[in-house]
C-alpha atoms as a PDB file:
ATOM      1  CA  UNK A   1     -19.083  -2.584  22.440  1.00  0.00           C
ATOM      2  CA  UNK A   2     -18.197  -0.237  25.067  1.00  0.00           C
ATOM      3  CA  UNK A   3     -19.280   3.051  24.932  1.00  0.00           C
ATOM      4  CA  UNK A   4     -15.581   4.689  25.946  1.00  0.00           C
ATOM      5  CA  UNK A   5     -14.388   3.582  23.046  1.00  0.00           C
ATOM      6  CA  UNK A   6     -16.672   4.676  20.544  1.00  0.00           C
ATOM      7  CA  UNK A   7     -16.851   8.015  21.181  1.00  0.00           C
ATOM      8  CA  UNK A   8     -16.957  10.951  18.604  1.00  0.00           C
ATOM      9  CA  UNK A   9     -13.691  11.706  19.510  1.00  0.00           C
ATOM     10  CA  UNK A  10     -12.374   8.727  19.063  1.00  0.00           C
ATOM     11  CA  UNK A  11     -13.959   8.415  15.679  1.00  0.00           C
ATOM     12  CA  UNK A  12     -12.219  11.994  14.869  1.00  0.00           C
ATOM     13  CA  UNK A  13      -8.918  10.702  15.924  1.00  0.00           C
ATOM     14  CA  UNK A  14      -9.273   6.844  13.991  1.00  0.00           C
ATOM     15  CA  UNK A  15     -10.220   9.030  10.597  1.00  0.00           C
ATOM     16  CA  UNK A  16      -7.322  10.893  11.240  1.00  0.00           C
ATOM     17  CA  UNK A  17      -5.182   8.578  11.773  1.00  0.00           C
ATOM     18  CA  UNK A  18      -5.964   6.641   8.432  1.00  0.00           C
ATOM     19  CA  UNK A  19      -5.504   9.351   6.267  1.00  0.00           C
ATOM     20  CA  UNK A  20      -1.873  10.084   7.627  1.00  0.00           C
ATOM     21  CA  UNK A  21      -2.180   6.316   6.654  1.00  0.00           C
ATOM     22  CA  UNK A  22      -3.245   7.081   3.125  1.00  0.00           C
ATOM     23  CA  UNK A  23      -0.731  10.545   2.849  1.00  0.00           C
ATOM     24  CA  UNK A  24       2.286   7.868   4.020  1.00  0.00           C
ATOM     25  CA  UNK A  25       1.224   5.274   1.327  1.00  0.00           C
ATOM     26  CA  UNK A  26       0.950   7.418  -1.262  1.00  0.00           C
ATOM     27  CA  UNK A  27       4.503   8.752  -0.319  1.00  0.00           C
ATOM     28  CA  UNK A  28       6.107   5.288  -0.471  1.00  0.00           C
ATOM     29  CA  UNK A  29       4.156   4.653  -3.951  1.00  0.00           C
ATOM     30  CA  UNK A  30       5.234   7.408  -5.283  1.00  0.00           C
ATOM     31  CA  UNK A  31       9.052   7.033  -3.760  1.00  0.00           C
ATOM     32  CA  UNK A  32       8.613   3.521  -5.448  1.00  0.00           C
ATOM     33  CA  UNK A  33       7.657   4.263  -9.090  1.00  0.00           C
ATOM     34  CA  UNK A  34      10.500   6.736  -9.371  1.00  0.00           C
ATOM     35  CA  UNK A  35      13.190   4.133  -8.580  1.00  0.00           C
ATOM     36  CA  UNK A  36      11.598   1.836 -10.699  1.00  0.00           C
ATOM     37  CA  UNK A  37      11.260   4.225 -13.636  1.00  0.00           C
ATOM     38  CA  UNK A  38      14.747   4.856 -13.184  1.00  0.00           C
ATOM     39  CA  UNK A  39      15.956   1.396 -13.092  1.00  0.00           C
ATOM     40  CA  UNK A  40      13.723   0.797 -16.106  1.00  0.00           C
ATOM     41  CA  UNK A  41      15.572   3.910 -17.842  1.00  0.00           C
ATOM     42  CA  UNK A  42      18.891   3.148 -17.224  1.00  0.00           C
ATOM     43  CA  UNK A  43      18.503  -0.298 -18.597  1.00  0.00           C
ATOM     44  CA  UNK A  44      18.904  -1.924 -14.968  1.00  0.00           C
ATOM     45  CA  UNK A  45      15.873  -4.119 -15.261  1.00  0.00           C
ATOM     46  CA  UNK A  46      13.111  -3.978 -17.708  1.00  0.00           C
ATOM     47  CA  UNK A  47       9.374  -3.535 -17.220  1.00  0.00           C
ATOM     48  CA  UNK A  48       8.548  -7.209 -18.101  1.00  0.00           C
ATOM     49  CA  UNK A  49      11.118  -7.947 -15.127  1.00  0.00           C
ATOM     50  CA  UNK A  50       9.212  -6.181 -12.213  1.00  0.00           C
ATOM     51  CA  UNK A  51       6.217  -7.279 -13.813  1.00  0.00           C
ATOM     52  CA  UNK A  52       7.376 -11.270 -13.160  1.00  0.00           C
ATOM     53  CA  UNK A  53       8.668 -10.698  -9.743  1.00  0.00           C
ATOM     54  CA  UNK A  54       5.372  -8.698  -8.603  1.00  0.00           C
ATOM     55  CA  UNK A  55       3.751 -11.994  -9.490  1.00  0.00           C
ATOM     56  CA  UNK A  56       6.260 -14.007  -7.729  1.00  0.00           C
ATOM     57  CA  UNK A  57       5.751 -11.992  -5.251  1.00  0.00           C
ATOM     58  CA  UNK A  58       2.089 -11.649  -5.151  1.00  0.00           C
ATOM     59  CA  UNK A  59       1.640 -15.456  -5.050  1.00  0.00           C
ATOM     60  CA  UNK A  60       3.242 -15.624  -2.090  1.00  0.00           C
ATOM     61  CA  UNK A  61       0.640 -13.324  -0.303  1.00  0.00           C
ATOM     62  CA  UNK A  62      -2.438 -15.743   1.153  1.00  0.00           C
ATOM     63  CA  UNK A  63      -6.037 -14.769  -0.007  1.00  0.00           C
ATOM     64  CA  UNK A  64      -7.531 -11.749   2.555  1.00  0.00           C
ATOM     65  CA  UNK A  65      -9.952 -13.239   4.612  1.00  0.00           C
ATOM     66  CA  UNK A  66     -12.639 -11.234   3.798  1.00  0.00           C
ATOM     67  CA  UNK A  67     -14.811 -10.997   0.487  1.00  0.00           C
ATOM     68  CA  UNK A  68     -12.817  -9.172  -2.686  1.00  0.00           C
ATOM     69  CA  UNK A  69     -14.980  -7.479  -5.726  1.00  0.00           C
END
């Protein structure tokens, strides 16, 4: 690896950059739960609904390609 790249700055910058990563994402999740809860409570969809389609969904998605636990 090149040493320009891997500097301590560089690191600084990379961490900082995920965890606006992580702040965004937990936005979105968050932004996400609430419209679900509310189309839960106003009788829109049910729980059991989302639940099927997030499995629909998630069978779409291919395996990562690295090692799960």
């Amino acid at each position: 690896m090149n040493s320009n790249y891997s500097t301590p700055m560089n690191e600084v910058n990379v961490l900082a950059k995920l965890a606006d990563m992580k702040e965004e994402h937990y936005h979105q999740l968050v932004t996400l739960s609430a419209i679900m809860e509310l189309l839960i409570e106003k009788g829109i969809l049910t729980r059991q609904e989302i639940e099927q389609k997030a499995a629909e969904l998630d069978g779409f998605i291919s395996p990562p390609p690295y090692p799960t636990a």
